[in-house]
C-alpha atoms as a PDB file:
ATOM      1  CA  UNK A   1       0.000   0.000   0.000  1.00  0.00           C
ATOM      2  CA  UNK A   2       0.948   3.276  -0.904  1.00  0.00           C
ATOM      3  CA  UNK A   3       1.677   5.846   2.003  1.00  0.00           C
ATOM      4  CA  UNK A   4      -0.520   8.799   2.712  1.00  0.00           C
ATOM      5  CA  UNK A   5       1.360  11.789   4.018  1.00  0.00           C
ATOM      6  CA  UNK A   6       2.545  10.383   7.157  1.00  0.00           C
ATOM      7  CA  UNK A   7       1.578  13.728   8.921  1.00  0.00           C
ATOM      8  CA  UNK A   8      -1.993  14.786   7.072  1.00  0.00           C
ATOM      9  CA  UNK A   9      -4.947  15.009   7.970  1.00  0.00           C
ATOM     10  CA  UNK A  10      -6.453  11.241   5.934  1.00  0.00           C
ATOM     11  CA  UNK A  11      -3.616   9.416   7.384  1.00  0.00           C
ATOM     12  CA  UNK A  12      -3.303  11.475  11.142  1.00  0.00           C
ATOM     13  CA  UNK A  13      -7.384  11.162  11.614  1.00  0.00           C
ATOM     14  CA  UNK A  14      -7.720   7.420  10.685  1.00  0.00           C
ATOM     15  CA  UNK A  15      -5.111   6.363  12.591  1.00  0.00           C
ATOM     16  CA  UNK A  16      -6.993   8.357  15.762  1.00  0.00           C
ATOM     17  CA  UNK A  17     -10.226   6.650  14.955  1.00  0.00           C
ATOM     18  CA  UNK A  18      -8.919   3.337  14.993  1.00  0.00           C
ATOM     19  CA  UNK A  19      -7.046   3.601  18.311  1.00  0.00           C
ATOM     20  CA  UNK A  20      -9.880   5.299  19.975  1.00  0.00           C
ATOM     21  CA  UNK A  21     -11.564   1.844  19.803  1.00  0.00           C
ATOM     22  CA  UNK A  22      -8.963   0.906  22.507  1.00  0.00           C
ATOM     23  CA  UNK A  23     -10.171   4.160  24.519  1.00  0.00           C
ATOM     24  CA  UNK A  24     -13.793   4.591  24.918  1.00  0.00           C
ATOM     25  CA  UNK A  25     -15.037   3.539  21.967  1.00  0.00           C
ATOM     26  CA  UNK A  26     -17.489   5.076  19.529  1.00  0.00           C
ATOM     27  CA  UNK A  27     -21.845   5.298  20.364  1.00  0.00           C
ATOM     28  CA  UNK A  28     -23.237   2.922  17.922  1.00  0.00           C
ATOM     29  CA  UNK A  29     -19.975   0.736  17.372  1.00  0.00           C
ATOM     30  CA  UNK A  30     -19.229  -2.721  17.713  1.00  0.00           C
ATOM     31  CA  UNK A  31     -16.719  -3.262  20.358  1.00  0.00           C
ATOM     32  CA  UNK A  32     -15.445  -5.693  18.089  1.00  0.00           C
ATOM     33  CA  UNK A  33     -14.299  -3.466  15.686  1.00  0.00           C
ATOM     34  CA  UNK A  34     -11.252  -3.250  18.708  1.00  0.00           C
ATOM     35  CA  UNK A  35      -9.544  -6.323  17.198  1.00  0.00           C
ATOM     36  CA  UNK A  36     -11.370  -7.016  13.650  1.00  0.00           C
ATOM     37  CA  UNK A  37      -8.268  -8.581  11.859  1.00  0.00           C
ATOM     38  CA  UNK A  38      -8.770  -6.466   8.613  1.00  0.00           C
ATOM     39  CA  UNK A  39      -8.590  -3.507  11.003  1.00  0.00           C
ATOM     40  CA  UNK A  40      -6.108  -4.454  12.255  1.00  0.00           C
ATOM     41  CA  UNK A  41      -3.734  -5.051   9.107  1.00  0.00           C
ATOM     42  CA  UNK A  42      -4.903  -1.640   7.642  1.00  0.00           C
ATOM     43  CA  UNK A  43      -3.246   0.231  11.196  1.00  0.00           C
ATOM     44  CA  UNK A  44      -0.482  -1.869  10.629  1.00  0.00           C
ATOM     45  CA  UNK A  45       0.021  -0.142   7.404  1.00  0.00           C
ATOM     46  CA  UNK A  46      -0.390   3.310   8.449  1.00  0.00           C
ATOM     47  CA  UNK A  47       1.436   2.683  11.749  1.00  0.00           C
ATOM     48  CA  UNK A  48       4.632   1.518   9.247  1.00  0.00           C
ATOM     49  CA  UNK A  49       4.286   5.091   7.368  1.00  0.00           C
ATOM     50  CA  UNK A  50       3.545   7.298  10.244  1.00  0.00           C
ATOM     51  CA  UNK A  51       6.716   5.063  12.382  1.00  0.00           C
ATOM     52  CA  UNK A  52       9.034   5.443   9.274  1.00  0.00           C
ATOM     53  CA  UNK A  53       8.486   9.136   8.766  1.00  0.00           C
ATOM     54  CA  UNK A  54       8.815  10.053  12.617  1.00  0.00           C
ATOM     55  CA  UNK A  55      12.197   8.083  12.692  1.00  0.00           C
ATOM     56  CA  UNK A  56      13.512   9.817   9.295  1.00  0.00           C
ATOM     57  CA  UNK A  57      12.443  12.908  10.994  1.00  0.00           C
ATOM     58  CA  UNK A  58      13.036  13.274  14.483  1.00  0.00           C
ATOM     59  CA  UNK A  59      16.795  12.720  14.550  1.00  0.00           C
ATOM     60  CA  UNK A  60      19.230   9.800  15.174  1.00  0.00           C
ATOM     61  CA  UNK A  61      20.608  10.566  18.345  1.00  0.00           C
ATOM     62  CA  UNK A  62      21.936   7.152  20.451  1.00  0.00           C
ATOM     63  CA  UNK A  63      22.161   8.574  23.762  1.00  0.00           C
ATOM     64  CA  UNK A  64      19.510   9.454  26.323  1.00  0.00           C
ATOM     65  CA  UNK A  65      21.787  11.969  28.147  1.00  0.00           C
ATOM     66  CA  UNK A  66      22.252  13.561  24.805  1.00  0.00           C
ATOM     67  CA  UNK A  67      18.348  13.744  23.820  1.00  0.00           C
ATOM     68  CA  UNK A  68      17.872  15.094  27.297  1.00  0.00           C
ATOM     69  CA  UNK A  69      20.344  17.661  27.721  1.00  0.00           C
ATOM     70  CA  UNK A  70      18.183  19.413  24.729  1.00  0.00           C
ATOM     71  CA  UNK A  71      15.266  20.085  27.289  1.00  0.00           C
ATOM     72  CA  UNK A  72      16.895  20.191  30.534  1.00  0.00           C
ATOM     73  CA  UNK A  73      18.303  23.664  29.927  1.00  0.00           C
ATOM     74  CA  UNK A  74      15.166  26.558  29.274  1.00  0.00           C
ATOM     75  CA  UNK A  75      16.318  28.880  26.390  1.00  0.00           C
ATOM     76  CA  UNK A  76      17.232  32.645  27.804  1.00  0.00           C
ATOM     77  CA  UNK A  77      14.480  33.554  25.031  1.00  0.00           C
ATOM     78  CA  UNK A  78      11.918  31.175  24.545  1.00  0.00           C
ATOM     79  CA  UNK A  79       9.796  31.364  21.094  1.00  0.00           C
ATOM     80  CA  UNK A  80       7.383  28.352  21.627  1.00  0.00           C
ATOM     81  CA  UNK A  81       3.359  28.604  22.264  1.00  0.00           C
ATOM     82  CA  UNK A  82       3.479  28.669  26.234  1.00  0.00           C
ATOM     83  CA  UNK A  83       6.246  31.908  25.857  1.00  0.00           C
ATOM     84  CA  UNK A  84       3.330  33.504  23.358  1.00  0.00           C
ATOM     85  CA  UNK A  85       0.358  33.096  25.307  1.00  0.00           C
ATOM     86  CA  UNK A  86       1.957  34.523  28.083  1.00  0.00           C
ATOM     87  CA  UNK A  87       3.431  37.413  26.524  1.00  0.00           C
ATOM     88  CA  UNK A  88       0.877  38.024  23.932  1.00  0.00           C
ATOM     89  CA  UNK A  89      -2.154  35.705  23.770  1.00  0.00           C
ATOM     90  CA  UNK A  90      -5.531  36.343  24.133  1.00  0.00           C
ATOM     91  CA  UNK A  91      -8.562  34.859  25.647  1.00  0.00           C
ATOM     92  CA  UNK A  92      -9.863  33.690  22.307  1.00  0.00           C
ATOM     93  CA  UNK A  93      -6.204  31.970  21.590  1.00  0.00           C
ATOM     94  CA  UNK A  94      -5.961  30.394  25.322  1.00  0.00           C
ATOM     95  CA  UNK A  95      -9.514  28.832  24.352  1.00  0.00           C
ATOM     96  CA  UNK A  96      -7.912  27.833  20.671  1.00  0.00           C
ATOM     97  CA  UNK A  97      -5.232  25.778  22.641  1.00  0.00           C
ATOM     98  CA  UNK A  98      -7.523  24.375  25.279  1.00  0.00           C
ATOM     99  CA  UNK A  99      -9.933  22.625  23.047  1.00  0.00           C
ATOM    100  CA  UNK A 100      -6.883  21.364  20.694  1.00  0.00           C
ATOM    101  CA  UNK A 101      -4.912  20.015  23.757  1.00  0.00           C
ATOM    102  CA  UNK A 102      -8.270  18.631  25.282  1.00  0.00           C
ATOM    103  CA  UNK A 103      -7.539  15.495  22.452  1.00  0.00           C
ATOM    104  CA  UNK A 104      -4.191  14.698  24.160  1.00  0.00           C
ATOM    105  CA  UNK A 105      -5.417  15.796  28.674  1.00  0.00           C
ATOM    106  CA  UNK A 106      -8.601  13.777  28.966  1.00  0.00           C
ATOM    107  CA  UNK A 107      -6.683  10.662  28.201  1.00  0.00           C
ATOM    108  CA  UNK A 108      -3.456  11.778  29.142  1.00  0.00           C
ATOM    109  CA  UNK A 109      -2.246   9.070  31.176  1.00  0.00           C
ATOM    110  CA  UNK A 110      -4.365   6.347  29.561  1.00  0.00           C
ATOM    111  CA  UNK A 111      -1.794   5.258  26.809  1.00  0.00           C
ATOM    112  CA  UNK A 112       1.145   5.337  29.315  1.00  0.00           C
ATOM    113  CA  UNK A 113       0.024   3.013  31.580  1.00  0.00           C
ATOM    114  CA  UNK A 114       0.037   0.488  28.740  1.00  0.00           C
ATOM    115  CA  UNK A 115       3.758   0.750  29.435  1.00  0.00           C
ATOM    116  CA  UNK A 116       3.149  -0.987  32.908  1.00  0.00           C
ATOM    117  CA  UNK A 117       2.781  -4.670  32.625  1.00  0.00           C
ATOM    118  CA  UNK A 118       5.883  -4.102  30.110  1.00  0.00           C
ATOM    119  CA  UNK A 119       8.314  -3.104  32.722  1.00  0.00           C
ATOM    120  CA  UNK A 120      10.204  -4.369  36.157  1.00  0.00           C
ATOM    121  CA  UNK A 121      11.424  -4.098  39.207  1.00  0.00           C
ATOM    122  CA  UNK A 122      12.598   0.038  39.797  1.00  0.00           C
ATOM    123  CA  UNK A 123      11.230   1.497  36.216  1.00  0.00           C
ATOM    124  CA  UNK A 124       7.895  -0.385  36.924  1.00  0.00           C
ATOM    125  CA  UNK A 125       7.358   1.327  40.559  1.00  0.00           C
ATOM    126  CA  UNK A 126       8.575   4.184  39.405  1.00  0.00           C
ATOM    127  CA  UNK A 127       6.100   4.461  36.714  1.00  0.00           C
ATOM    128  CA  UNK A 128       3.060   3.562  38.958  1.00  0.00           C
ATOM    129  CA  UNK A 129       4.295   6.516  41.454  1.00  0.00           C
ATOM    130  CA  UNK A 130       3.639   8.910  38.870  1.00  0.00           C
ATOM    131  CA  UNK A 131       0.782   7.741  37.442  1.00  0.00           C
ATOM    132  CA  UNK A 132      -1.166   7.459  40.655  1.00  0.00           C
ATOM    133  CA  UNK A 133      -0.283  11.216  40.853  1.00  0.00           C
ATOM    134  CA  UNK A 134      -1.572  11.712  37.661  1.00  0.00           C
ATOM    135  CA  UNK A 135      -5.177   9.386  38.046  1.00  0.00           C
ATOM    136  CA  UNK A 136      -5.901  11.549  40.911  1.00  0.00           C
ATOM    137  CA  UNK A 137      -4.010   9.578  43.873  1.00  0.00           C
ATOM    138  CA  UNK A 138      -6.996   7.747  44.883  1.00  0.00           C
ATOM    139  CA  UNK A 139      -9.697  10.819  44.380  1.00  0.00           C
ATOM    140  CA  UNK A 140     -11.380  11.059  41.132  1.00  0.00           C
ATOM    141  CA  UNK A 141     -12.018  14.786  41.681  1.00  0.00           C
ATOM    142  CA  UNK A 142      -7.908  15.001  41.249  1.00  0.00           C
ATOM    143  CA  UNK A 143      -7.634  13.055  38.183  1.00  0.00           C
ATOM    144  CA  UNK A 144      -5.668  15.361  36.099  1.00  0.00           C
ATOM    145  CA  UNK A 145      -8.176  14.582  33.349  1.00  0.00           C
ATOM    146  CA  UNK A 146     -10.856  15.604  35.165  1.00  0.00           C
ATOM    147  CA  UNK A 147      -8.638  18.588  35.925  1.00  0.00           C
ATOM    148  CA  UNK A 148      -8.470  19.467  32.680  1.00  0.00           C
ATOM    149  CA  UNK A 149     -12.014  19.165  31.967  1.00  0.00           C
ATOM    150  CA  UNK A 150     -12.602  21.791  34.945  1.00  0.00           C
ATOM    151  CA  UNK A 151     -10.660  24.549  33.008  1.00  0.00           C
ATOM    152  CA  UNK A 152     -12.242  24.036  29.401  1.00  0.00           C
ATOM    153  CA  UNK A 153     -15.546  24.313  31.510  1.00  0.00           C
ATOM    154  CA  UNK A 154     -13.754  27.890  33.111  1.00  0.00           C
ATOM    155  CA  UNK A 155     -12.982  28.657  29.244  1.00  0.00           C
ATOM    156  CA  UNK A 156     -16.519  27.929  28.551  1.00  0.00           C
ATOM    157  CA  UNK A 157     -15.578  25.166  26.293  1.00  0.00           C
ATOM    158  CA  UNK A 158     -17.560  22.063  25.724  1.00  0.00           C
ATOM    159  CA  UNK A 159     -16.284  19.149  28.390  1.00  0.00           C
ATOM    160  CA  UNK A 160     -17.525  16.375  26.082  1.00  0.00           C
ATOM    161  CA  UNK A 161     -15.055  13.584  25.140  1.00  0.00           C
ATOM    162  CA  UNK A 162     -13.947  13.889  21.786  1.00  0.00           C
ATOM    163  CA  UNK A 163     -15.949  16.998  20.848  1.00  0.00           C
ATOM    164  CA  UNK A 164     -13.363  18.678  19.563  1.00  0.00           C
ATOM    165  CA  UNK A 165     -11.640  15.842  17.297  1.00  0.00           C
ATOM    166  CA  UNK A 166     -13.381  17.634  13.850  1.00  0.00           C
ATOM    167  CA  UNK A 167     -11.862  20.990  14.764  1.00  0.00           C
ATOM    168  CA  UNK A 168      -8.338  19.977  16.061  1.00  0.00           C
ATOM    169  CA  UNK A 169      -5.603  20.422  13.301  1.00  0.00           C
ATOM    170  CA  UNK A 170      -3.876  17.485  12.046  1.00  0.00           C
ATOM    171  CA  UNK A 171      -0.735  18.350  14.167  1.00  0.00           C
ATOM    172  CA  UNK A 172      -2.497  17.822  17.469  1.00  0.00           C
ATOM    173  CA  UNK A 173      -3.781  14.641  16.318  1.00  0.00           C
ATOM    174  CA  UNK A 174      -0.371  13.115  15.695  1.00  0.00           C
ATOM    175  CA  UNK A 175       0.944  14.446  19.029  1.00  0.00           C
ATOM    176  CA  UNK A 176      -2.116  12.196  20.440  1.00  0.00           C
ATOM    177  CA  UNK A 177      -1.387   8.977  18.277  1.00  0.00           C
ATOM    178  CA  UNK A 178       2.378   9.440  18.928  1.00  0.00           C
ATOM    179  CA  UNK A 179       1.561   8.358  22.573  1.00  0.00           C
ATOM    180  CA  UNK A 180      -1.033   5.503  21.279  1.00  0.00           C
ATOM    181  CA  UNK A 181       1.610   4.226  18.714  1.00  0.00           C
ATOM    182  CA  UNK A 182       4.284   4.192  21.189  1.00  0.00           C
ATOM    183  CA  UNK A 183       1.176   2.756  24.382  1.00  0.00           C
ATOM    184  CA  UNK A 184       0.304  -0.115  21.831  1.00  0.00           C
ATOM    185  CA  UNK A 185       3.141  -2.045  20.947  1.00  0.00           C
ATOM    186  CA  UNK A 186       5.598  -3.709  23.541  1.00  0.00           C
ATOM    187  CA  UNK A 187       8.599  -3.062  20.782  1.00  0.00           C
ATOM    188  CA  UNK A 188       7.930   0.722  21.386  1.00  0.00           C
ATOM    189  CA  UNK A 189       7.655   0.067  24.889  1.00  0.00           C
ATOM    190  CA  UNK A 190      11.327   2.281  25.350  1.00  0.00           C
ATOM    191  CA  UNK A 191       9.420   5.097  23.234  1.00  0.00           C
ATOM    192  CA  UNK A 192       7.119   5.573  25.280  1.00  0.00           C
ATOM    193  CA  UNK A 193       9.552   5.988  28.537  1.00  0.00           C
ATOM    194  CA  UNK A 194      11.244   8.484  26.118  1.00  0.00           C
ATOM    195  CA  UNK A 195       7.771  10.220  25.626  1.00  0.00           C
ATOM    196  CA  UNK A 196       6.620  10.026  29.003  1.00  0.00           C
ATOM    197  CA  UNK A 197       9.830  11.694  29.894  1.00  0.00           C
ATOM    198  CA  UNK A 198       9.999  14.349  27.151  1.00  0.00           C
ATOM    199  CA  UNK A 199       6.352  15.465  29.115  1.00  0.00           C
ATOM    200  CA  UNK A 200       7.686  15.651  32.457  1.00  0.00           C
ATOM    201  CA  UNK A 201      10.835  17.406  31.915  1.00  0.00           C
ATOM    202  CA  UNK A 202       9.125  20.622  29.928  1.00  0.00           C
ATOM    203  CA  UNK A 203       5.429  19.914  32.336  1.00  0.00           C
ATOM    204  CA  UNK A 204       7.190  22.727  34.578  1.00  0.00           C
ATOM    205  CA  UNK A 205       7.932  25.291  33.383  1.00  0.00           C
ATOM    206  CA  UNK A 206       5.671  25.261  30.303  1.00  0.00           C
ATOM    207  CA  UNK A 207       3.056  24.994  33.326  1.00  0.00           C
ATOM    208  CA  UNK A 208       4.207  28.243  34.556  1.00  0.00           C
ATOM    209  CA  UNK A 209       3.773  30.035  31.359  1.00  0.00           C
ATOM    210  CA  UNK A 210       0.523  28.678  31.052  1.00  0.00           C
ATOM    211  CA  UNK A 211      -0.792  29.261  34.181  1.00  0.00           C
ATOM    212  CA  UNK A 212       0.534  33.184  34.153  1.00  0.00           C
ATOM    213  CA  UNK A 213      -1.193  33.164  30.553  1.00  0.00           C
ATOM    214  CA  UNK A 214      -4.351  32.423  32.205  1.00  0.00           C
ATOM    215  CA  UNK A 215      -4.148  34.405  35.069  1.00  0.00           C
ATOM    216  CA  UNK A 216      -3.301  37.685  32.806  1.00  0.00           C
ATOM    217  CA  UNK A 217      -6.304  37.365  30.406  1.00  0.00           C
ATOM    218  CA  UNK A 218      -8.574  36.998  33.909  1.00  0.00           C
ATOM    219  CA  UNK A 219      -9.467  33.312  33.310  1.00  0.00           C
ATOM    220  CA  UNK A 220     -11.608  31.224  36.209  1.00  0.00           C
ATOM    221  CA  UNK A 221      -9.572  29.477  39.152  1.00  0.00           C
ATOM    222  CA  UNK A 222     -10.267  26.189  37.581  1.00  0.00           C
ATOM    223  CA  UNK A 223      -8.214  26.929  34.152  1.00  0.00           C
ATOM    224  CA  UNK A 224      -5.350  28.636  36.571  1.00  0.00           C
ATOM    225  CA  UNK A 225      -5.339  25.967  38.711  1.00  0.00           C
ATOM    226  CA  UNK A 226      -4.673  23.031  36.247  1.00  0.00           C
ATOM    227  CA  UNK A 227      -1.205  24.261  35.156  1.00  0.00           C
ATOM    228  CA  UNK A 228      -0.199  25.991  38.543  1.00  0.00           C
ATOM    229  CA  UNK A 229      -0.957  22.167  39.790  1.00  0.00           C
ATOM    230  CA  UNK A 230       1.918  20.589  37.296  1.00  0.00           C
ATOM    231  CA  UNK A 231       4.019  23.284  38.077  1.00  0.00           C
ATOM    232  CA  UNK A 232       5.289  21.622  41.645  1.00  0.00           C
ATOM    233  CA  UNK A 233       3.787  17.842  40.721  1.00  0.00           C
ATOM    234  CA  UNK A 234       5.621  17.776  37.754  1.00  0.00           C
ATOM    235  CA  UNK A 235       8.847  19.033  38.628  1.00  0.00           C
ATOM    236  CA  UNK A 236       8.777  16.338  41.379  1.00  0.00           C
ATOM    237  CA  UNK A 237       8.248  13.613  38.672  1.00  0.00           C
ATOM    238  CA  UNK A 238      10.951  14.729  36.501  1.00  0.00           C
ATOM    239  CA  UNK A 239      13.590  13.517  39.090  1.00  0.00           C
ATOM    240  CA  UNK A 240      11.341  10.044  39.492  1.00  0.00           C
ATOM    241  CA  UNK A 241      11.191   9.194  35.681  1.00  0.00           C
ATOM    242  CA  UNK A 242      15.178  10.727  34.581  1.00  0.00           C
ATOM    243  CA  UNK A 243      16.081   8.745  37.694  1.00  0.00           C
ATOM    244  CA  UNK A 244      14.545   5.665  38.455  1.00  0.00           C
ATOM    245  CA  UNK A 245      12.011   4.948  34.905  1.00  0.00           C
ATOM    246  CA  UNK A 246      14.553   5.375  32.625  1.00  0.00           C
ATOM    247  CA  UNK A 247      17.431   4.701  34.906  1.00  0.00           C
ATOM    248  CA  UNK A 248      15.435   1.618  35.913  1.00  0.00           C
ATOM    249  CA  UNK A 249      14.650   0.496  32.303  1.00  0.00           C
ATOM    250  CA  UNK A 250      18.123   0.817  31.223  1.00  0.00           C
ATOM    251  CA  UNK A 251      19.444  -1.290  34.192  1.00  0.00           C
ATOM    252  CA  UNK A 252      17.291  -4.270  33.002  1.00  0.00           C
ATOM    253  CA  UNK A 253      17.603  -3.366  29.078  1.00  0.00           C
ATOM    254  CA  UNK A 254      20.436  -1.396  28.358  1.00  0.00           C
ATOM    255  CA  UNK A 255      20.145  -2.221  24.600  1.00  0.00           C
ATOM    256  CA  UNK A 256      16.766   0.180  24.550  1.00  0.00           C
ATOM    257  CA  UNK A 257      18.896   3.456  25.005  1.00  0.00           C
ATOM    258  CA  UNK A 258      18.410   4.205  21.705  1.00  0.00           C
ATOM    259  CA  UNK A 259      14.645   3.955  21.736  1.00  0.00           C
ATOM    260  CA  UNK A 260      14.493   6.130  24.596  1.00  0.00           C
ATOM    261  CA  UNK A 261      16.379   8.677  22.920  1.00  0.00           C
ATOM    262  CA  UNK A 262      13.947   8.376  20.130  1.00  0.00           C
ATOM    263  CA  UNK A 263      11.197   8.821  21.904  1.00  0.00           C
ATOM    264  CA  UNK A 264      12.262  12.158  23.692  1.00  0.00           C
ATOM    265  CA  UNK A 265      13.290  13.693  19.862  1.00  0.00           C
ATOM    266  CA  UNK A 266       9.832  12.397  18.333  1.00  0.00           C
ATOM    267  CA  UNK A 267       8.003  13.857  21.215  1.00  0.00           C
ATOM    268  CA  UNK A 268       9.706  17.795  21.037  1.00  0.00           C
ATOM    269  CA  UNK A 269      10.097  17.061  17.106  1.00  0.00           C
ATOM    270  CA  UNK A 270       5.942  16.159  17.049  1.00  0.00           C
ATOM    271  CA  UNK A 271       4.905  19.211  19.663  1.00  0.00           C
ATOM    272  CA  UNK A 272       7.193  21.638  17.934  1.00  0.00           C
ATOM    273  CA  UNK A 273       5.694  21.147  14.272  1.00  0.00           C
ATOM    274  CA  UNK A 274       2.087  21.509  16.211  1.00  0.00           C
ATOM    275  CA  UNK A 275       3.373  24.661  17.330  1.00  0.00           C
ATOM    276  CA  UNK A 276       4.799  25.625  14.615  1.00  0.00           C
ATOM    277  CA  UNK A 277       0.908  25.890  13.409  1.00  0.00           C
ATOM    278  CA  UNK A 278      -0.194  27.577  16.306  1.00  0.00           C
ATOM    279  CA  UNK A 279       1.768  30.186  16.215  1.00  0.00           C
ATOM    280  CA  UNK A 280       1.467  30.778  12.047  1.00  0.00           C
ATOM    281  CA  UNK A 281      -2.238  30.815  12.286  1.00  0.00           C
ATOM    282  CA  UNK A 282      -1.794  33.441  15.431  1.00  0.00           C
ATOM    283  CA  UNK A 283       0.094  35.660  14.252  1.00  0.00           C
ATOM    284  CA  UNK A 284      -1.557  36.322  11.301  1.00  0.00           C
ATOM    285  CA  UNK A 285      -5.020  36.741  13.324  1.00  0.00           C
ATOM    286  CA  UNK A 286      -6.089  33.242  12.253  1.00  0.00           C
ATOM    287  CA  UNK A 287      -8.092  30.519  13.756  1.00  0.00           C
ATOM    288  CA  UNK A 288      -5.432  27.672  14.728  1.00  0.00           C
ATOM    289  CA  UNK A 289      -8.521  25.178  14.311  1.00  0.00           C
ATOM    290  CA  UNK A 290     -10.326  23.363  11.457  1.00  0.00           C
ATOM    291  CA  UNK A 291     -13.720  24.255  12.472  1.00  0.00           C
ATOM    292  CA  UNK A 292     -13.803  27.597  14.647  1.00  0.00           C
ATOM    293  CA  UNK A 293     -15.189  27.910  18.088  1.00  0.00           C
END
């Protein structure tokens, strides 16, 4: 088969329906459509394309330390979408990003705890430390989906699961299946330690931005407090995953370094392209979305 653009919108939005079958599901379909064989063997074929072009793409780079050091360090002059929002963005912008990024928050943690019965020993405690943070720590009010869902409902945005899947721009629809690829298969399985840890590193201070974004265009408490939340949490679980997830994993697998390290570049190589959009459609006073709010 012939590839689509590994990046466009045919090849980005199929790919999301068919691993939302492994979320929630769609009203009105089979749950058997989960693991129909001819499914099945079509993602297969996009999954080659889309894991072909990220690996062409993203960079080469053998060593985790060396993928790292990249976003360890914050630039003196930042010129990403948190830096822009809080500088320069407006209400109508902050609501843009809220209802892109609601594909990827309310099911945030879902795809990396398919990771769990894959690892061992210090990476796999490790991993369920942070994600009990992130499910809430026991108390569904905390679950940092539901979290999420608080500030669209502050942005007045529409809570529903999925509602915003026609509107979102095919960028924010690979950043989601980047984690799903990655979640699905145990071969990925170092991936997705490099792309859980690519998300903890920046959470921070990205969080920060966010939340001083919010607070300067007079948002609700609810859409402050979901990124002044990550601000602390996450800067907590950076030193859990560098240390003991990947340290952990590499202990018991040393020969997934590399993976790791690909991971971390396809994760800032993925976000920065979405950005990249953001900010064109911005600055020339442009919706950033398919369908307009």
């Amino acid at each position: 088969m012939a590839c689509a653009p590994p990046y466009g919108d045919d090849l980005q939005l199929a790919l999301y329906l068919c691993y939302e079958l492994h979320y929630r599901g769609f009203s009105g379909v089979d749950p058997d459509w989960e693991w129909d064989p001819g499914l099945l063997r079509l993602r297969g074929q996009m999954e080659r394309c889309f894991l072909a072009a990220l690996r062409m793409d993203a960079g080469r780079r053998r060593g985790v330390q060396e993928a790292l050091e990249d976003i360890l360090v914050e630039p003196l002059n930042g010129t990403g979408t948190s830096h822009f929002l809080k500088d320069r963005g407006e209400l109508w912008q902050l609501r843009e990003y809220a209802a892109q990024r609601s594909l990827y928050h309310l099911k945030e943690a879902d795809p990396h705890a398919w990771v769990l019965p894959r690892l061992w020993g210090r990476a796999k405690a490790a991993m369920v430390a942070v994600e009990f943070d992130e499910f809430g720590a026991g108390r569904a009010e905390q679950v940092h989906a539901q979290l999420f869902a608080d500030l669209m409902a502050d942005l007045g945005l529409d809570t529903s699961y999925g509602r915003y899947v026609n509107s979102a721009a095919s960028g924010m629809l690979t950043s989601v299946n980047l984690m799903s690829l990655f979640g699905l298969h145990r071969a990925l399985r170092g991936a997705l330690v490099g792309h859980f840890a690519a998300v903890e590193v920046t959470s921070s201070p990205g969080s920060r931005r966010m939340a001083q974004a919010l607070r300067r265009v007079g948002a609700g408490p609810a859409a402050v407090h979901f990124y002044a939340e990550h601000v602390e949490a996450d800067a907590v679980h950076e030193q859990v995953v560098r240390r003991d997830v990947i340290g952990g994993l590499l202990e018991e697998e040393p020969w997934l370094e590399e993976e790791v390290a690909f991971g971390i570049d396809a994760t800032g190589w993925v976000d920065s392209r979405f950005g990249d959009h953001l900010l064109s459609a911005w600055r020339r006073g442009h919706s950033s979305l398919r369908k307009p709010l």
